[in-house]
PDB file of N, CA and C in Angstrom:
ATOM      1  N   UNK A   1     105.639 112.259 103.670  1.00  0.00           N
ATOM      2  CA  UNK A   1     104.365 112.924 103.459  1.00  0.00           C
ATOM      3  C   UNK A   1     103.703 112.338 102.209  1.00  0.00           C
ATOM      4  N   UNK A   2     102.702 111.955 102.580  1.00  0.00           N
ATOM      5  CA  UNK A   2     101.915 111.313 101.177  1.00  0.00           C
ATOM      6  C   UNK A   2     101.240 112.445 100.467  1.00  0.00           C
ATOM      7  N   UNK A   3     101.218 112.323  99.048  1.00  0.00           N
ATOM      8  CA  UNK A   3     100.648 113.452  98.260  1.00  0.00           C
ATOM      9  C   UNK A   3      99.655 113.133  96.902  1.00  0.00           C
ATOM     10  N   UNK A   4      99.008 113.569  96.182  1.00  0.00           N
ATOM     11  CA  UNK A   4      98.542 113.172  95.081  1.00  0.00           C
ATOM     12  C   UNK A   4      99.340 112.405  94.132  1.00  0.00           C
ATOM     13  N   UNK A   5      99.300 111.265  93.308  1.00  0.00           N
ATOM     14  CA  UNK A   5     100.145 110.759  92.516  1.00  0.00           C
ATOM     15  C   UNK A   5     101.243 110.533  92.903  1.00  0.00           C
ATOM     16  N   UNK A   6     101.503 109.867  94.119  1.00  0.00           N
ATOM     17  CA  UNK A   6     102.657 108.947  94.593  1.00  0.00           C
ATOM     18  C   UNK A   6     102.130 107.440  94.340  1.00  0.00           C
ATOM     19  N   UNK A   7     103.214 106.915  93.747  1.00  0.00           N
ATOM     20  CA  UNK A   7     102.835 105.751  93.722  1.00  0.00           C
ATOM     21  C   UNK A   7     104.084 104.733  94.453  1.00  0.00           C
ATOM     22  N   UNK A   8     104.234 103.319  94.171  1.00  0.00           N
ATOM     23  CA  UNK A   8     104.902 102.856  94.804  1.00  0.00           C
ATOM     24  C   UNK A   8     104.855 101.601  93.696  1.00  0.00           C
ATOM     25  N   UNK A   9     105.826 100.709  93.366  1.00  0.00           N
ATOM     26  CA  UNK A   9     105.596  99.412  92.348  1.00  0.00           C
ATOM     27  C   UNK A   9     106.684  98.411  92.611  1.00  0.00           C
ATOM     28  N   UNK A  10     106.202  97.191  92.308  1.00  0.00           N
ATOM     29  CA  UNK A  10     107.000  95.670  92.624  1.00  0.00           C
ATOM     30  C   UNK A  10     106.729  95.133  91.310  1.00  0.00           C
ATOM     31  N   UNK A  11     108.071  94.422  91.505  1.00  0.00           N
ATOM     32  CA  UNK A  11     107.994  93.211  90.054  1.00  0.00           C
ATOM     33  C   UNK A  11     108.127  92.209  90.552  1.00  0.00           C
ATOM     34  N   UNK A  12     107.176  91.081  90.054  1.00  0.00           N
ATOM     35  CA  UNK A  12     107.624  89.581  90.392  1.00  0.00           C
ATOM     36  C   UNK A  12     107.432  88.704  89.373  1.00  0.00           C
ATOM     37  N   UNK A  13     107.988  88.005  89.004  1.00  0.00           N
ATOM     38  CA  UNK A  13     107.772  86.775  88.151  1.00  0.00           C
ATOM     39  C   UNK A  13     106.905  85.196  89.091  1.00  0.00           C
ATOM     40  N   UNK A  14     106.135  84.239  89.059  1.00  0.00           N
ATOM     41  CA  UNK A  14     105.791  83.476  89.465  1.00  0.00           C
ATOM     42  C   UNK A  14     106.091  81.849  88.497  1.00  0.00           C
ATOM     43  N   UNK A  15     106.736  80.930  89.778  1.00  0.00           N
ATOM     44  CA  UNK A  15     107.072  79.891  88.546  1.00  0.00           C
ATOM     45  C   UNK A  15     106.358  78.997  88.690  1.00  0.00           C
ATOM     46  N   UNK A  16     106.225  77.706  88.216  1.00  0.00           N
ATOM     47  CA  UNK A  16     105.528  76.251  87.778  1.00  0.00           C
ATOM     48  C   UNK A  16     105.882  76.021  89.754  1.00  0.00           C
ATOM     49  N   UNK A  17     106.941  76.113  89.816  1.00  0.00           N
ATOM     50  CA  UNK A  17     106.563  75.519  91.288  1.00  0.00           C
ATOM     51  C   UNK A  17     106.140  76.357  92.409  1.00  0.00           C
ATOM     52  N   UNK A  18     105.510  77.711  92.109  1.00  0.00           N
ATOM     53  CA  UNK A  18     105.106  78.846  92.669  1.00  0.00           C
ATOM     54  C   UNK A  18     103.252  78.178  92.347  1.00  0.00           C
ATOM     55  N   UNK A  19     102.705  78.415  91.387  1.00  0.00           N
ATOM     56  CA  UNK A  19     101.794  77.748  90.919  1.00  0.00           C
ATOM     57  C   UNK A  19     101.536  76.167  91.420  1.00  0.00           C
ATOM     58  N   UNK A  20     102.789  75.148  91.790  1.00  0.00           N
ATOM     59  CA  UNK A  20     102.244  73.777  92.393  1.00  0.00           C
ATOM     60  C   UNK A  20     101.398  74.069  93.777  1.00  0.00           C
ATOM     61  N   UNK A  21     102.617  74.781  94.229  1.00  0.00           N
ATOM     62  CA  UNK A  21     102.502  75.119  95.761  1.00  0.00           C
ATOM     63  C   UNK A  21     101.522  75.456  96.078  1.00  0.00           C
ATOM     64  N   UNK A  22     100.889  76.665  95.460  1.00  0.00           N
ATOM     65  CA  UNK A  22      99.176  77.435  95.769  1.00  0.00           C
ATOM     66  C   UNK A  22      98.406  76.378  95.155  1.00  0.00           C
ATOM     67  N   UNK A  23      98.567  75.286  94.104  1.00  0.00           N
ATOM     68  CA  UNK A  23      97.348  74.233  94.309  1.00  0.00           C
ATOM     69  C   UNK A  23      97.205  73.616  95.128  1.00  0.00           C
ATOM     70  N   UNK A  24      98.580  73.091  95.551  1.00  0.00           N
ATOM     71  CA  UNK A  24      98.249  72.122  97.241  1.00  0.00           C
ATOM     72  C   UNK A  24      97.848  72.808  98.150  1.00  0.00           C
ATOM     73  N   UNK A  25      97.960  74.079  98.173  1.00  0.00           N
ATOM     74  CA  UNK A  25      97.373  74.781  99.114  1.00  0.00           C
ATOM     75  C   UNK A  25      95.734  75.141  99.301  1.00  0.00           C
ATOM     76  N   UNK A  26      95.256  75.510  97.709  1.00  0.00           N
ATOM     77  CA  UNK A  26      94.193  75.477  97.666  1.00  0.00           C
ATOM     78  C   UNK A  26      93.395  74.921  96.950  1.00  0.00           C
ATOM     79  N   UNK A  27      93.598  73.668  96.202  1.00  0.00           N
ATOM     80  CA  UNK A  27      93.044  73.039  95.327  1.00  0.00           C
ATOM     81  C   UNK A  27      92.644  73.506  93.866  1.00  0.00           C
ATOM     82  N   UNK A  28      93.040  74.521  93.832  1.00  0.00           N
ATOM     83  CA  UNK A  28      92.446  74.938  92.460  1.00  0.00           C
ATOM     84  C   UNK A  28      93.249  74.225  91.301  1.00  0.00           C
ATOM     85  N   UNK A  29      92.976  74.722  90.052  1.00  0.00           N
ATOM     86  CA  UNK A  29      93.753  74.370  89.365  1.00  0.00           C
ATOM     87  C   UNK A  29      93.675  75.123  87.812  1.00  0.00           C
ATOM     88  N   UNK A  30      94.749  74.747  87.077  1.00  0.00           N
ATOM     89  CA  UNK A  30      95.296  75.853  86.067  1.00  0.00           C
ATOM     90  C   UNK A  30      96.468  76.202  85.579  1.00  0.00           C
ATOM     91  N   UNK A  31      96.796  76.926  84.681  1.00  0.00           N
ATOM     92  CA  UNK A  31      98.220  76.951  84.577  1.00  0.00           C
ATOM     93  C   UNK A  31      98.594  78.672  83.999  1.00  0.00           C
ATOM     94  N   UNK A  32      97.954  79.161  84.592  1.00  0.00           N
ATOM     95  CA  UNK A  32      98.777  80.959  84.459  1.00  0.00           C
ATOM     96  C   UNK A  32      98.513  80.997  86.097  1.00  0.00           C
ATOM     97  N   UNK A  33      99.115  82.418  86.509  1.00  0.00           N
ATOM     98  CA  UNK A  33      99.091  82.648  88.106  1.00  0.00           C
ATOM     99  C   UNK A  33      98.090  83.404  88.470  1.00  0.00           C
ATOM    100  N   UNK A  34      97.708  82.769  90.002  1.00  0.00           N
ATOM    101  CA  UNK A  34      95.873  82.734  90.095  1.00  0.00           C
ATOM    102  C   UNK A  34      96.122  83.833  90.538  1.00  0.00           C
ATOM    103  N   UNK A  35      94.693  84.695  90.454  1.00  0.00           N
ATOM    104  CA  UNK A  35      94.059  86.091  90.677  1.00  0.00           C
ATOM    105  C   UNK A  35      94.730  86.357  92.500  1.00  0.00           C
ATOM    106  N   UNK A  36      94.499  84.950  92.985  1.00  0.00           N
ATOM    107  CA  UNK A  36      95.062  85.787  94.500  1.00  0.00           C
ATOM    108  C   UNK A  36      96.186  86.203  94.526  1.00  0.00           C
ATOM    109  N   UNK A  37      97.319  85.768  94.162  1.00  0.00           N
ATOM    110  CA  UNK A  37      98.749  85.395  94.067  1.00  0.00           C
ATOM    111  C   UNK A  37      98.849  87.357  94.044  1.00  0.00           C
ATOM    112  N   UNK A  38      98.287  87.371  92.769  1.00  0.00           N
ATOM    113  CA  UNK A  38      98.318  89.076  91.558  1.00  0.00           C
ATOM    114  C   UNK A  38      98.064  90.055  93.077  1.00  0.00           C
ATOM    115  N   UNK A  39      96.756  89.885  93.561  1.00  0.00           N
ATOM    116  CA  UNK A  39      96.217  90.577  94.422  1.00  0.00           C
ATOM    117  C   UNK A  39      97.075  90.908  95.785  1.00  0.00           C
ATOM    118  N   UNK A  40      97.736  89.701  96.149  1.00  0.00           N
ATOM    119  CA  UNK A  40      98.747  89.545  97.469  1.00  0.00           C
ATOM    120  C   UNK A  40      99.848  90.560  96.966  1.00  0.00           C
ATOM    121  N   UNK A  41     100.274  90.989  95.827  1.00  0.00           N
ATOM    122  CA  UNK A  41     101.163  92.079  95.419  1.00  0.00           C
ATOM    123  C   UNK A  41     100.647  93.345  95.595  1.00  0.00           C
ATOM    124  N   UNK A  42      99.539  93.557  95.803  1.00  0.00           N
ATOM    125  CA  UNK A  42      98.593  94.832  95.976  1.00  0.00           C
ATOM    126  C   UNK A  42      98.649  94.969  97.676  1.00  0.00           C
ATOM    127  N   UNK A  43      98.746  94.152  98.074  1.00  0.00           N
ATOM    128  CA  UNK A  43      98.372  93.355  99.720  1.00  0.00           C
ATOM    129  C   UNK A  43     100.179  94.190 100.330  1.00  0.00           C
ATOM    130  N   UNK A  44     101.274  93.561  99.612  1.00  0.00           N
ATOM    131  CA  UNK A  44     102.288  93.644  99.949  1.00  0.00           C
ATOM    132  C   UNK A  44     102.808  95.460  99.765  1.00  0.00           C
ATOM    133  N   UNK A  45     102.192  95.636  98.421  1.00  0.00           N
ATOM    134  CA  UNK A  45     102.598  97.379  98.279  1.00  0.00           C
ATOM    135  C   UNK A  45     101.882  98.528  99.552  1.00  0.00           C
ATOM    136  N   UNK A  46     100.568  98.243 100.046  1.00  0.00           N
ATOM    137  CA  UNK A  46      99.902  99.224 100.625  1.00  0.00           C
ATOM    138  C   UNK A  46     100.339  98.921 102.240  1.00  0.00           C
ATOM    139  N   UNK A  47     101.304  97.407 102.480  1.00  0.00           N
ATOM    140  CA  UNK A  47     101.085  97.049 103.596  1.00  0.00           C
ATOM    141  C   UNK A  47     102.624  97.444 103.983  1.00  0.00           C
ATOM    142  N   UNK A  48     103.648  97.602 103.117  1.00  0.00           N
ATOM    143  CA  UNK A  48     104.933  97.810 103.128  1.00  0.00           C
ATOM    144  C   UNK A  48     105.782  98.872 102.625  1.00  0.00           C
ATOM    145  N   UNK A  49     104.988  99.384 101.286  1.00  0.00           N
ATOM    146  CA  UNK A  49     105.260 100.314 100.350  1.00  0.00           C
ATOM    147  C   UNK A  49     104.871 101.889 100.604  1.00  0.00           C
ATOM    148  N   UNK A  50     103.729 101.972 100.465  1.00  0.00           N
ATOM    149  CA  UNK A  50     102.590 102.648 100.165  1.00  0.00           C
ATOM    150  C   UNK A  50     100.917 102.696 100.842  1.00  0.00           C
ATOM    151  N   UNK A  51     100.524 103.126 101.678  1.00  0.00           N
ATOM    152  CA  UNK A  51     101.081 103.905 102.649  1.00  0.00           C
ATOM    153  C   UNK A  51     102.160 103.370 103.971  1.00  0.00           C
ATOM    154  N   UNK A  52     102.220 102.415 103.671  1.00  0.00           N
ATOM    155  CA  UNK A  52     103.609 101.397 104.429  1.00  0.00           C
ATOM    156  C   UNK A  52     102.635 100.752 105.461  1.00  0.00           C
ATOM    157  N   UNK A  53     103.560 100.672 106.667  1.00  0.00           N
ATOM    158  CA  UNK A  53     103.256 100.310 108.005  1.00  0.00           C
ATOM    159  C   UNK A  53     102.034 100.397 108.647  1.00  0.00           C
ATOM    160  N   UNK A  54     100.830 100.125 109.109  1.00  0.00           N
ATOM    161  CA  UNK A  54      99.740 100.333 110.106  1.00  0.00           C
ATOM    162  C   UNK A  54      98.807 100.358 109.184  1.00  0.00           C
ATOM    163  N   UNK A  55      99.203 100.082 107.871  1.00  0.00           N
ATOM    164  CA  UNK A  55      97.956 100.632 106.651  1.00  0.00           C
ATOM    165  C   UNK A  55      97.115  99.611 107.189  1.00  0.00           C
ATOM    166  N   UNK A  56      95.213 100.152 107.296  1.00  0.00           N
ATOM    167  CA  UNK A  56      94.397  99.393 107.067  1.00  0.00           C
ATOM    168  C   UNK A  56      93.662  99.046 105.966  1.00  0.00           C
ATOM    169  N   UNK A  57      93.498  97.823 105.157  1.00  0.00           N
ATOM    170  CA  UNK A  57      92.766  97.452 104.127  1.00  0.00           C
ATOM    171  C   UNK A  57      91.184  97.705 104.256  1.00  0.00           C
ATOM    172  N   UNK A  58      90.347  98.814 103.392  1.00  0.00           N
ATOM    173  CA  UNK A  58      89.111  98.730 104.128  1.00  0.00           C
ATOM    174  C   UNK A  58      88.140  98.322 102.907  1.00  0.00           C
ATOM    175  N   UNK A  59      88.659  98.403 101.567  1.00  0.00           N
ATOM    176  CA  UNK A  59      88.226  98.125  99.990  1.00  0.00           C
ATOM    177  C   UNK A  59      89.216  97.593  99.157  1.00  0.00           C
ATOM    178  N   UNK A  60      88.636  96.496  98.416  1.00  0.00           N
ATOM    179  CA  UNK A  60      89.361  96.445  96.990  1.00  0.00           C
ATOM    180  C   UNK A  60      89.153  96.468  95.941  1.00  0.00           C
ATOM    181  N   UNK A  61      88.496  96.683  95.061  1.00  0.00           N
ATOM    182  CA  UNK A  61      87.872  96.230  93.930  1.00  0.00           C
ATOM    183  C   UNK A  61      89.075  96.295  92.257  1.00  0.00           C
ATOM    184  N   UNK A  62      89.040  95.139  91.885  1.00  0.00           N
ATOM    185  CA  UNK A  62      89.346  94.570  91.100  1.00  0.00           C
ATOM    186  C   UNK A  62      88.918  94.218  89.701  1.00  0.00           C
ATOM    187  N   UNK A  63      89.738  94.767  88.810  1.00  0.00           N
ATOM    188  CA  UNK A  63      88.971  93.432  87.539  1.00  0.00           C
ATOM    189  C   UNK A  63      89.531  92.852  86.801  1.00  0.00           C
ATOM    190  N   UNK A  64      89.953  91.518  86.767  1.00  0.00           N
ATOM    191  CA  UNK A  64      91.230  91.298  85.915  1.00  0.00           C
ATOM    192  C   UNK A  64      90.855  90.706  84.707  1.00  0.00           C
ATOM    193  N   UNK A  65      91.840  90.974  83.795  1.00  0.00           N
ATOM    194  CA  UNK A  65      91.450  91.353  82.597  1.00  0.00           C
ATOM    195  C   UNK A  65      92.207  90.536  81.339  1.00  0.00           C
ATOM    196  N   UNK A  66      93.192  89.799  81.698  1.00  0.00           N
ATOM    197  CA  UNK A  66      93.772  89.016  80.833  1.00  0.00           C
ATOM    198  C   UNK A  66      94.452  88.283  82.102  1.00  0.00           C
ATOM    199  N   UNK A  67      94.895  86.849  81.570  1.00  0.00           N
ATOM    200  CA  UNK A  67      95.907  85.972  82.591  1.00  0.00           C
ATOM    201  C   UNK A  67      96.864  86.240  82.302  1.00  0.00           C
ATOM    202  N   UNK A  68      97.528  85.894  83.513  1.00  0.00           N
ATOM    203  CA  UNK A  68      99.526  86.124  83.643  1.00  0.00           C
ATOM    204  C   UNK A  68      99.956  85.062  83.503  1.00  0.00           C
ATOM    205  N   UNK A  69     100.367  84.928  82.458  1.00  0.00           N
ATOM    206  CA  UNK A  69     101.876  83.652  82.180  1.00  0.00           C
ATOM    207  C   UNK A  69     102.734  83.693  83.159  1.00  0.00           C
ATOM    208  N   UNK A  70     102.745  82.295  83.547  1.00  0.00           N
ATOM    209  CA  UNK A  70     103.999  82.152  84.367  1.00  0.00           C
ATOM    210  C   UNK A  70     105.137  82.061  83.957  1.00  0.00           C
ATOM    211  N   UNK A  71     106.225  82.857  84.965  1.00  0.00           N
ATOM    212  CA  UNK A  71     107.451  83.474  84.503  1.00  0.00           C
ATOM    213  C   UNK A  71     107.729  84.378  83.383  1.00  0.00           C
ATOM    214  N   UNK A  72     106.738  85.217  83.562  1.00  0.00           N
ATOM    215  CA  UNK A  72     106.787  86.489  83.377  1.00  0.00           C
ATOM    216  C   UNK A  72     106.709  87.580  84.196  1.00  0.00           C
ATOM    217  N   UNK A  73     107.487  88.024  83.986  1.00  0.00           N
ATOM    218  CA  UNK A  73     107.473  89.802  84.833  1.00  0.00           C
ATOM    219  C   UNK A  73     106.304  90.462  84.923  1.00  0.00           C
ATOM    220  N   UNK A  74     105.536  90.353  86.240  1.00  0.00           N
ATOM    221  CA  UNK A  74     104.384  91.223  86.378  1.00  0.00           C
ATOM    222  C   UNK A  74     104.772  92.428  87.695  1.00  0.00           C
ATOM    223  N   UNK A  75     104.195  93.849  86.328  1.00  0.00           N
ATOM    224  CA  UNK A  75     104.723  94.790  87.606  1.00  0.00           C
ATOM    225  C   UNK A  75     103.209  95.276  88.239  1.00  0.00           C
ATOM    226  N   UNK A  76     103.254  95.562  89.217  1.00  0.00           N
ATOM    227  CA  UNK A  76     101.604  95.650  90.303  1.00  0.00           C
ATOM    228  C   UNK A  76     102.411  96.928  90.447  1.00  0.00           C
ATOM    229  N   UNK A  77     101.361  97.989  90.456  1.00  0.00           N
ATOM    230  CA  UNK A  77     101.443  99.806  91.158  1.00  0.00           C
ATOM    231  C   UNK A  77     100.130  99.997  91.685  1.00  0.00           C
ATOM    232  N   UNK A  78     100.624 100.929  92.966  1.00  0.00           N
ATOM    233  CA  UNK A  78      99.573 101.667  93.725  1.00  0.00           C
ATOM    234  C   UNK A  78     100.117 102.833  93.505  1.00  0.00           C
ATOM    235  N   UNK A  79      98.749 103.871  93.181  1.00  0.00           N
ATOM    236  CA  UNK A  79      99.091 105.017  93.108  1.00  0.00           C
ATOM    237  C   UNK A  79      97.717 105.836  93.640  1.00  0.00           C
ATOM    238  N   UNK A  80      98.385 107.022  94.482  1.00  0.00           N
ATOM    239  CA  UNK A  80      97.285 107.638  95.511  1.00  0.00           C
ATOM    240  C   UNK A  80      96.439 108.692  94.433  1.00  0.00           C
ATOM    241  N   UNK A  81      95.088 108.173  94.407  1.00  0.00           N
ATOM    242  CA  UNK A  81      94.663 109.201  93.494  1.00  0.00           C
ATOM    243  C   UNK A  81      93.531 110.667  94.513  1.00  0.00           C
ATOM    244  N   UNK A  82      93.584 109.893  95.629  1.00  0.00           N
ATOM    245  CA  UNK A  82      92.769 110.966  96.567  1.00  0.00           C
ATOM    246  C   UNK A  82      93.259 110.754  97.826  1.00  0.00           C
ATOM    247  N   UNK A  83      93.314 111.722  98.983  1.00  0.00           N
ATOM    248  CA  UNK A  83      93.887 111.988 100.392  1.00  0.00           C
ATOM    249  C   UNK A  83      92.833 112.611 101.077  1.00  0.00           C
ATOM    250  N   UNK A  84      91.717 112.113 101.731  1.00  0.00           N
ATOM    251  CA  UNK A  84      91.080 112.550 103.215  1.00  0.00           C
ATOM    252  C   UNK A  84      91.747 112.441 104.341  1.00  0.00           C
ATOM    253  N   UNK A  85      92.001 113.820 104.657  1.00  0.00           N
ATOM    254  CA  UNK A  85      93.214 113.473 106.007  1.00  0.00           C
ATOM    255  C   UNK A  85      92.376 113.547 107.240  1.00  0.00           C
ATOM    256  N   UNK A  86      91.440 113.902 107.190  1.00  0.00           N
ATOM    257  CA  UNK A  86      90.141 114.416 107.577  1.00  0.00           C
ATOM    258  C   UNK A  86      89.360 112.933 108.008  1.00  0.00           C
ATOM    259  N   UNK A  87      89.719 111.948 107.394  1.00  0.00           N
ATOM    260  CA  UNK A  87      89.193 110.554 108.106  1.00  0.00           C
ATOM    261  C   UNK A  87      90.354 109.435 107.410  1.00  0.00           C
ATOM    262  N   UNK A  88      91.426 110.479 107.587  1.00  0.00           N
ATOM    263  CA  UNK A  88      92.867 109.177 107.411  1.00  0.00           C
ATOM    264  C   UNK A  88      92.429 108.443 106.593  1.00  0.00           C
ATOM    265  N   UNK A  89      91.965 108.329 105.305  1.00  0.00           N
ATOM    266  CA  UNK A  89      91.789 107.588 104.105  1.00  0.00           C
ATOM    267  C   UNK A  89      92.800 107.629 102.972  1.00  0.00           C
ATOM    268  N   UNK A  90      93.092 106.760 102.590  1.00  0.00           N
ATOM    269  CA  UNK A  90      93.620 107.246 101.275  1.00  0.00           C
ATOM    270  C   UNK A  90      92.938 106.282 100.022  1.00  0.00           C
ATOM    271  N   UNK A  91      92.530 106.800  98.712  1.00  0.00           N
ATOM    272  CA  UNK A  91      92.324 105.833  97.651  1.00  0.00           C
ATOM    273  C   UNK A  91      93.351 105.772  96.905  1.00  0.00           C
ATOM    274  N   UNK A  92      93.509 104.891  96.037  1.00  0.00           N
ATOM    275  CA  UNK A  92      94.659 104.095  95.316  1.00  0.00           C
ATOM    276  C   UNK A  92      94.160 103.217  94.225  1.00  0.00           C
ATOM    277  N   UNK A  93      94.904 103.786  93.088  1.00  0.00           N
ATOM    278  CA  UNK A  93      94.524 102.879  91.434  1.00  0.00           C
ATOM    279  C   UNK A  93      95.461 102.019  91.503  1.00  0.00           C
ATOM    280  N   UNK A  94      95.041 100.712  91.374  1.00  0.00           N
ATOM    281  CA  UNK A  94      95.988  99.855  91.695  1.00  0.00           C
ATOM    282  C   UNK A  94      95.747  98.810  89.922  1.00  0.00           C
ATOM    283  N   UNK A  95      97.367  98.365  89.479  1.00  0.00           N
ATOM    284  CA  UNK A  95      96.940  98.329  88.287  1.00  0.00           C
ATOM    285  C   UNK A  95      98.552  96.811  88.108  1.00  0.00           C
ATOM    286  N   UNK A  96      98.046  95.881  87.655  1.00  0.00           N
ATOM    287  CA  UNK A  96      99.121  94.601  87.144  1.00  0.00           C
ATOM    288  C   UNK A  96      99.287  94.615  86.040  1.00  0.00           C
ATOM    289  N   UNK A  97     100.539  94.949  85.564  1.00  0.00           N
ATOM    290  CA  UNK A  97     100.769  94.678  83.716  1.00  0.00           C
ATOM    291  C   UNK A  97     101.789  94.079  83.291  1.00  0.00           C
ATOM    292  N   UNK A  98     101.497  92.861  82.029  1.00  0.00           N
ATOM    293  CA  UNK A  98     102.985  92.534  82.139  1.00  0.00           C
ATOM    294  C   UNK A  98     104.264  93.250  81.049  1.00  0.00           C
ATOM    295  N   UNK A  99     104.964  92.933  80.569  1.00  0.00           N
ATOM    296  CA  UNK A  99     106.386  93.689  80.070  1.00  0.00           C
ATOM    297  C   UNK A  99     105.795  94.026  79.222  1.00  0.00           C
ATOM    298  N   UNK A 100     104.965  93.223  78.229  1.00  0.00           N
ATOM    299  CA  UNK A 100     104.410  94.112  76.557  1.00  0.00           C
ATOM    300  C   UNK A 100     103.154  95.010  77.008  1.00  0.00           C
ATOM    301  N   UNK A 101     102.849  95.458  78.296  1.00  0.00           N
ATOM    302  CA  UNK A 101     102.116  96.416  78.394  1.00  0.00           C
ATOM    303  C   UNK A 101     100.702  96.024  78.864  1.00  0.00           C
ATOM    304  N   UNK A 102     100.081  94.347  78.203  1.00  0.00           N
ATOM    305  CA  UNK A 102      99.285  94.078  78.765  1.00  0.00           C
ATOM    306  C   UNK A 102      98.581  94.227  79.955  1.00  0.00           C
ATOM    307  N   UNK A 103      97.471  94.236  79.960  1.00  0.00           N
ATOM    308  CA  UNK A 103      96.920  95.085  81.637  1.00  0.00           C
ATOM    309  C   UNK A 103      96.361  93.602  82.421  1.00  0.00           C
ATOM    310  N   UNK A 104      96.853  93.238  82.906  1.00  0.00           N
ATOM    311  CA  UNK A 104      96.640  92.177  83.846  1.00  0.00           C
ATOM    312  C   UNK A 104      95.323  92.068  84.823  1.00  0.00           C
ATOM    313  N   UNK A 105      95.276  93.330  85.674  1.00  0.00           N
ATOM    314  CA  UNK A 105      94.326  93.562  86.608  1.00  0.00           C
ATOM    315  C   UNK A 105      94.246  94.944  86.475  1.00  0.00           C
ATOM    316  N   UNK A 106      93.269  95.729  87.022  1.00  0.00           N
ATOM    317  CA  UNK A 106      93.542  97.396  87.550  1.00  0.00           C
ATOM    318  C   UNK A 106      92.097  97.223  88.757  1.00  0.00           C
ATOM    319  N   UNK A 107      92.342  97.908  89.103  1.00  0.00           N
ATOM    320  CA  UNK A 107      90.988  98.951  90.404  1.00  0.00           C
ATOM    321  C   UNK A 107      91.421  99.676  91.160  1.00  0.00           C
ATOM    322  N   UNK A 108      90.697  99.330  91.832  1.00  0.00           N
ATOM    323  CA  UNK A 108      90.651 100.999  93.416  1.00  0.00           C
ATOM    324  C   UNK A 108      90.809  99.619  94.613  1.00  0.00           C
ATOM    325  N   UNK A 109      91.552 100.906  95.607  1.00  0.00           N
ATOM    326  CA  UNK A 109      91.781  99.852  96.965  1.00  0.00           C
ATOM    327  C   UNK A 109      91.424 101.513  97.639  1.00  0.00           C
ATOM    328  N   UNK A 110      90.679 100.999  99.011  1.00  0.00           N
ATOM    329  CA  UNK A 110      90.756 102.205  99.833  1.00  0.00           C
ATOM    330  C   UNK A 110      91.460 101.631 100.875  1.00  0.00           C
ATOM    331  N   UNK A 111      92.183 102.662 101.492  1.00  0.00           N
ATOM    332  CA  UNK A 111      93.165 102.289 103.207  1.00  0.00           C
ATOM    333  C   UNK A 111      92.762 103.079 103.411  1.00  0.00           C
ATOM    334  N   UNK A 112      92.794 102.534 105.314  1.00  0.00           N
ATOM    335  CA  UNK A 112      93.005 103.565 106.278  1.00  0.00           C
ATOM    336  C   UNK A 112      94.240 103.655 106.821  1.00  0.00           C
ATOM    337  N   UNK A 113      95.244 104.751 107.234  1.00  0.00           N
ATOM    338  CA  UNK A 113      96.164 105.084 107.300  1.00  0.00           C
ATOM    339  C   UNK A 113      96.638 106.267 108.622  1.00  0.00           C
ATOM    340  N   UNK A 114      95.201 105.236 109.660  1.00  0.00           N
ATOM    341  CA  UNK A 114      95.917 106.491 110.893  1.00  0.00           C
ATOM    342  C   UNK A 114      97.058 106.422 111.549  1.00  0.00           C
ATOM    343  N   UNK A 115      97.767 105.188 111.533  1.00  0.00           N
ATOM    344  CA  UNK A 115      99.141 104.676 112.344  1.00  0.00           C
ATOM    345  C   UNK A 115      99.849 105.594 111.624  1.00  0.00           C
ATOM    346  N   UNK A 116      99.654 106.584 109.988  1.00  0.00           N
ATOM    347  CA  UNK A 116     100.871 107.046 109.543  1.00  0.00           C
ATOM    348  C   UNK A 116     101.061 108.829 110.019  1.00  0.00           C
ATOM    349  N   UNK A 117     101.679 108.708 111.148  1.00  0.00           N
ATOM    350  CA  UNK A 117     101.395 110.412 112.006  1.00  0.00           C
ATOM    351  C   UNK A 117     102.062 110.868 110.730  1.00  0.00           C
ATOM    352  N   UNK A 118     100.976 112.521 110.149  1.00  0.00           N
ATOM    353  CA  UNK A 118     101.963 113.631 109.592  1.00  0.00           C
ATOM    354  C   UNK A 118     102.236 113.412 108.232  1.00  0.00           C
ATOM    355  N   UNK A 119     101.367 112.021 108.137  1.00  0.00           N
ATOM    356  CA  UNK A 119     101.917 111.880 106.135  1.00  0.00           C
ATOM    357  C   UNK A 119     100.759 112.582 105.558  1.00  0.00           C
ATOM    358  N   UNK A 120      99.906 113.184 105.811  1.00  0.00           N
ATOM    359  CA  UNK A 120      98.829 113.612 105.137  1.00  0.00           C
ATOM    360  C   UNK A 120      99.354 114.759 104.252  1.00  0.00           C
ATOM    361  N   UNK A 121      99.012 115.188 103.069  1.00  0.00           N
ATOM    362  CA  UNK A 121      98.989 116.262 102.399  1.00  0.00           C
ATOM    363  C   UNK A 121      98.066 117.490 102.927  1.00  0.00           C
ATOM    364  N   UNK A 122      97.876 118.870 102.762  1.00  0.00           N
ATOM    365  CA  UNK A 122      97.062 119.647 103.432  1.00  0.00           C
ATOM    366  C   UNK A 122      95.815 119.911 102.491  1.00  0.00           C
TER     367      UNK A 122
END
């Protein structure tokens, strides 16, 4: 049952050859870990975590706010700050920080969450 202030959180570190890989992939270039990489952890919590399974992505908004050193511990949380069960929505503060607290990214993601029968709060 999903409820107010559930959240759900992952840690990942990203290395030099985590970073090669997404340049050949997408040409960019740089040397902390790119904004998508951060975001695909937000991607992975609402799609696996929180509200898990069938979640639909319908918003994201983002603002990131300092870069992530690579190979460092970045922890990404979703946490439900509102429940319309009423049109199977849920919103979510979604927030990247690394170990000294630094705030990496934060925003709002909205899902839709009708595949999840019965998790609604009343």
């Amino acid at each position: 049952m999903l409820s107010l202030g559930q959240f759900a959180e992952v840690t990942r570190s990203y290395s030099a050859a985590d970073l090669q890989a997404y340049q050949r992939l997408s040409g960019a270039v740089g040397d902390s870990v790119p904004e998508p990489l951060i975001a695909g952890l937000f991607s992975y919590l609402l799609g696996v975590k929180l509200p898990g399974s069938g979640t639909n992505y319908l918003k994201q908004e983002l603002a990131f706010k300092a870069p992530a050193p690579l190979a460092t511990p970045l922890t990404a949380r979703v946490e439900i700050t509102r429940l319309r069960a009423d049109k199977h929505l849920v919103d979510l503060w979604a927030s990247c920080t690394a170990p000294d607290g630094t705030v990496i990214c934060e925003g709002r993601s909205l899902v839709k969450a009708k595949d999840v029968q019965g998790a609604f709060a009343a």
